[in-house]
Each structure stands twice: as structure tokens, then as C-alpha cells.
Protein backbone atom coordinates (compact mmCIF):
# COMPACT_ATOMS: atom_id res chain seq x y z
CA UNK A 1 110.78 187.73 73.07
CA UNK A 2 110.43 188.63 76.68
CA UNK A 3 108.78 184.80 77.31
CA UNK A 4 111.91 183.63 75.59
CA UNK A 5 114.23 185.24 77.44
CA UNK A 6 112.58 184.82 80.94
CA UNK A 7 112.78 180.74 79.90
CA UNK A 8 116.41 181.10 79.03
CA UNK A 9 116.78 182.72 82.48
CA UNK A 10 114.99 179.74 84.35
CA UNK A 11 117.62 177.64 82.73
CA UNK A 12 120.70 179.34 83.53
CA UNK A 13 119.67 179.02 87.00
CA UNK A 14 118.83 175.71 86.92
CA UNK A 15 121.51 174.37 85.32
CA UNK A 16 123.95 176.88 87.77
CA UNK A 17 122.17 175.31 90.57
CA UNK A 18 122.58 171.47 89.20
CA UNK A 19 126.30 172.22 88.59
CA UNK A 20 126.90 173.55 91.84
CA UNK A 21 125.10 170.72 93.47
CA UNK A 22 126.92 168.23 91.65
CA UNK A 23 130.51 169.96 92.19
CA UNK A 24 129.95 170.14 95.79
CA UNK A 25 128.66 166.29 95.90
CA UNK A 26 131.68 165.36 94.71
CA UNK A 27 134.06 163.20 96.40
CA UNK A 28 137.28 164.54 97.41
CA UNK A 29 140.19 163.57 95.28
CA UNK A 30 143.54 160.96 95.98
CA UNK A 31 145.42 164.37 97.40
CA UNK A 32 142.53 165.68 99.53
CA UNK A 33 142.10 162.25 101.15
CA UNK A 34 145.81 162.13 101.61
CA UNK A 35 145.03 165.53 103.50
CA UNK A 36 142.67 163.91 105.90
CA UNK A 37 144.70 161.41 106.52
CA UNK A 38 147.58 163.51 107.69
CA UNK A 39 146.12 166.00 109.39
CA UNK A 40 144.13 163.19 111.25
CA UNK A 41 147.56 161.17 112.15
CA UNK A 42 149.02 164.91 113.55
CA UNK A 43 145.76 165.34 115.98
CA UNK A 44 146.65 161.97 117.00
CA UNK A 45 149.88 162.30 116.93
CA UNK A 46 149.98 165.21 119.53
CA UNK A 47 148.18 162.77 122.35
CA UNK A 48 151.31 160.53 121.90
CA UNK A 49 153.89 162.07 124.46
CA UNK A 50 153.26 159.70 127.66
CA UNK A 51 151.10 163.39 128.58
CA UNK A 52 148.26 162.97 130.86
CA UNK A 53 145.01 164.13 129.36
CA UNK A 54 141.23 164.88 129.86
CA UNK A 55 138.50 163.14 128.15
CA UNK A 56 137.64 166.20 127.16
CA UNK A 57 140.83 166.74 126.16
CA UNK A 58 141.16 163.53 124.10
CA UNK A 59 137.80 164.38 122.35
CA UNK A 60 138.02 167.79 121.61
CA UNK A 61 142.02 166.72 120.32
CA UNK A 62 140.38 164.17 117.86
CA UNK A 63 137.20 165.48 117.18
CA UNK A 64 137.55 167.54 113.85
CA UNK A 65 138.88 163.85 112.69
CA UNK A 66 137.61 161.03 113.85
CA UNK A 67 134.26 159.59 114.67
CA UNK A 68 133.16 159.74 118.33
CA UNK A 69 132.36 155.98 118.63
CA UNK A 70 136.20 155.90 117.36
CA UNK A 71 137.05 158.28 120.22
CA UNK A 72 135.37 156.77 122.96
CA UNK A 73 137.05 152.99 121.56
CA UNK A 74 140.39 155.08 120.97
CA UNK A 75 139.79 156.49 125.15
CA UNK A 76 139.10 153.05 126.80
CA UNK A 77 141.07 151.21 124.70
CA UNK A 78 144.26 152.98 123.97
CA UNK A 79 144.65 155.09 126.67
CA UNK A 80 145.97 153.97 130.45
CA UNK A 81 144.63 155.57 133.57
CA UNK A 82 147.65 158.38 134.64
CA UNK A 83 146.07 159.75 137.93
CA UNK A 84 143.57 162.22 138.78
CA UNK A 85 143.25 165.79 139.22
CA UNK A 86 142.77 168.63 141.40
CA UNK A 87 139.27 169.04 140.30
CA UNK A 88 138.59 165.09 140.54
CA UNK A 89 139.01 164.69 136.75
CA UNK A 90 140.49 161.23 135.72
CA UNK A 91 143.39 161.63 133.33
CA UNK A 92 145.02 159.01 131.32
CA UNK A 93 147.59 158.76 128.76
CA UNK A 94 148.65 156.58 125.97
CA UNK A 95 151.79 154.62 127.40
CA UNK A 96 154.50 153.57 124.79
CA UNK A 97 153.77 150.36 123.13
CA UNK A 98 154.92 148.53 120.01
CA UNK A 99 151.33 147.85 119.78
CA UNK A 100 149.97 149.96 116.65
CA UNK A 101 146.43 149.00 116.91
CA UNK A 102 143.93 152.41 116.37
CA UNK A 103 146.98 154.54 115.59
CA UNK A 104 147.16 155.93 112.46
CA UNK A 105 150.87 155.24 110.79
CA UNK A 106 151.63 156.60 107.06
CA UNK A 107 150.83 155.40 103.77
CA UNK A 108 153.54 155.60 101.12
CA UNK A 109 150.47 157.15 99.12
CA UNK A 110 152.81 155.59 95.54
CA UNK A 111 150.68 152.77 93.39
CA UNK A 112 150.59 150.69 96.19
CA UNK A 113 148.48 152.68 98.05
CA UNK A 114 144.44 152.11 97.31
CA UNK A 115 141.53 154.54 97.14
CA UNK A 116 138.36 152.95 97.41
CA UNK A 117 134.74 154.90 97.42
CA UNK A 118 131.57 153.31 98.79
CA UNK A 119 128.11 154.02 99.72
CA UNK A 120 125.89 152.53 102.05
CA UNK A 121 122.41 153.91 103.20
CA UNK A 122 122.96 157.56 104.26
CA UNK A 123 126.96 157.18 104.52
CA UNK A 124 129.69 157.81 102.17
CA UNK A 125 132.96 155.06 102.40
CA UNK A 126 136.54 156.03 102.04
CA UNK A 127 139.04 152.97 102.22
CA UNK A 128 142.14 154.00 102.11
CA UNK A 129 144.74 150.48 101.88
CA UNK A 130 147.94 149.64 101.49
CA UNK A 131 150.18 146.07 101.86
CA UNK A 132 152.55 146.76 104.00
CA UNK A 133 156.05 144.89 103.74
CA UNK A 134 157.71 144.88 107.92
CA UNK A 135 160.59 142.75 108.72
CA UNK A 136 160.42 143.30 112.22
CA UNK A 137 156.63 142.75 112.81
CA UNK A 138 155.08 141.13 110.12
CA UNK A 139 153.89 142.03 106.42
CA UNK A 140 149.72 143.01 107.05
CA UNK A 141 147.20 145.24 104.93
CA UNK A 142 146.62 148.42 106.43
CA UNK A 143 143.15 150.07 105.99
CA UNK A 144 141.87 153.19 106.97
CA UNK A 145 138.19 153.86 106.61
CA UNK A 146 136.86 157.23 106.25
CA UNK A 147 132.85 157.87 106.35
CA UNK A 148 130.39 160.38 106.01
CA UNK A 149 126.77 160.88 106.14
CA UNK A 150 125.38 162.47 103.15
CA UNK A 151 122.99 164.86 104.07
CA UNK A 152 125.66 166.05 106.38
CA UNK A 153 128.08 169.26 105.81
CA UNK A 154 130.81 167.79 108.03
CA UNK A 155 133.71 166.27 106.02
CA UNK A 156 135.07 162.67 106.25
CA UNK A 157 135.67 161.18 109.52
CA UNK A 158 138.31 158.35 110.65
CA UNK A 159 135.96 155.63 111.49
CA UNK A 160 138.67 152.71 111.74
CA UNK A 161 141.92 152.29 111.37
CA UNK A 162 142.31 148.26 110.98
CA UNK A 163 145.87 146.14 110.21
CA UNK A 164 145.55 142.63 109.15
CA UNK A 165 148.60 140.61 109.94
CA UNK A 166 149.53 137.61 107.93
């Protein structure tokens, strides 16, 4: 009786520890990704103001969201040179533009809006795409990819933000 009950232990805990494995291996949902999404767009979003920033204030801005080789592309790229400071620091600042490239817009997150979920070597994919119909630009696809390494306990990361314009 006792060898019985010890072996019914072992499997309880086993199968407690498979289940909890597997729930926390699980990829987040249409809603959660729509989280990331938005609360990556409002860390962006706040950089946006014609405000003249850090590096370090860029990076630590973006960094719960977005990969740093994304950050450093988003700094060089994105961001004009403003001036410099009292302590020699160079600060720049993302002027206004029409141009859209590595800024994160909204999806209308209806049918039209795809959730696709990858894997490739140690990362995890998210592509997140939608066709977008805009009279005053032009109609493009508009992807968002999300990735993750997975033996990592950080979350998803914005890796790209990408518009293809017909």
C-alpha cells in the first residue's frame, strides 16, 4: 500500500510539473500580443515630441520592448542630432517626418489583422500583419515581428517593424 501510494505521489508531481512547464511554454494569445504591441507603440510613442534625448535615454525608453540591435538601428537611423549637453552628452531627437519607417503605427487588430508563430533555432517568431488600404501614401503590408529566445525568461521583443509599399 505504502509503495502504491508513494508511486501515485511521484506522478502527481510529475505530471504537476509537465503541466506547469507546458502552460508556461505557451505562446501568448491574439490579445496578449495585441498588448505588446501597444504598450511597445506608447514607449515609442513618448520619444516622439521633437524632445531632445540621451542614448541612454532612448534605450532605457525602449528597452522593456524592443530588441537592442532595433534600438541602436531605431538611434542612428531615426533620430537627428539636437545638440549637446552640459556634461558633453550628444542628444538627438526624432524630427517630424511623414516618413513611418521603424515606427510602430496601429493595427485594426479585426480579421484583417494576422497572427503568425514561428520558430527558428533558439528563437520564438511573432508576425504580426496587416494590408493596409492609404489613399494618401500608398496601400502596403505592414508587419511587425516579435522574437524571443527560448531558454530566455524575458518576454517578446519588437525586432522589426517593416511596411511594404505597392
Amino acid at each position: 500500500m505504502k509503495n502504491r501510494l508513494g508511486m501515485l505521489t511521484a506522478f502527481l508531481l510529475v505530471f504537476t510539473f509537465i503541466s506547469a512547464t507546458s502552460a508556461s511554454a505557451a505562446e501568448p494569445g491574439r490579445s496578449e500580443v495585441r498588448v505588446l504591441v501597444k504598450n511597445a507603440a506608447a514607449s515609442q510613442y513618448k520619444l516622439t515630441n521633437w524632445k531632445p534625448y540621451s542614448q541612454t535615454a532612448v534605450s532605457s525608453t525602449l528597452r522593456s520592448s524592443f530588441t537592442n540591435g532595433f534600438i541602436d538601428q531605431f538611434f542612428r537611423e531615426r533620430m537627428a542630432t539636437y545638440g549637446t549637453g552640459k556634461s558633453g552628452l550628444l542628444y538627438k531627437a526624432i524630427p517630424p517626418t511623414d516618413n513611418m519607417a521603424m515606427i510602430l503605427t496601429s493595427f485594426s487588430w479585426n480579421s484583417d489583422t494576422k497572427v503568425r508563430y514561428s520558430r527558428s533555432g533558439q528563437y520564438k517568431y511573432i508576425k504580426v500583419s496587416e494590408y493596409i488600404k492609404d489613399e494618401m501614401k500608398s496601400n502596403h503590408n505592414y508587419t511587425v515581428t516579435l522574437i524571443k529566445r527560448i531558454d530566455s525568461a524575458q518576454g517578446y521583443k519588437i525586432l522589426s517593424i517593416d511596411r511594404q509599399y505597392e
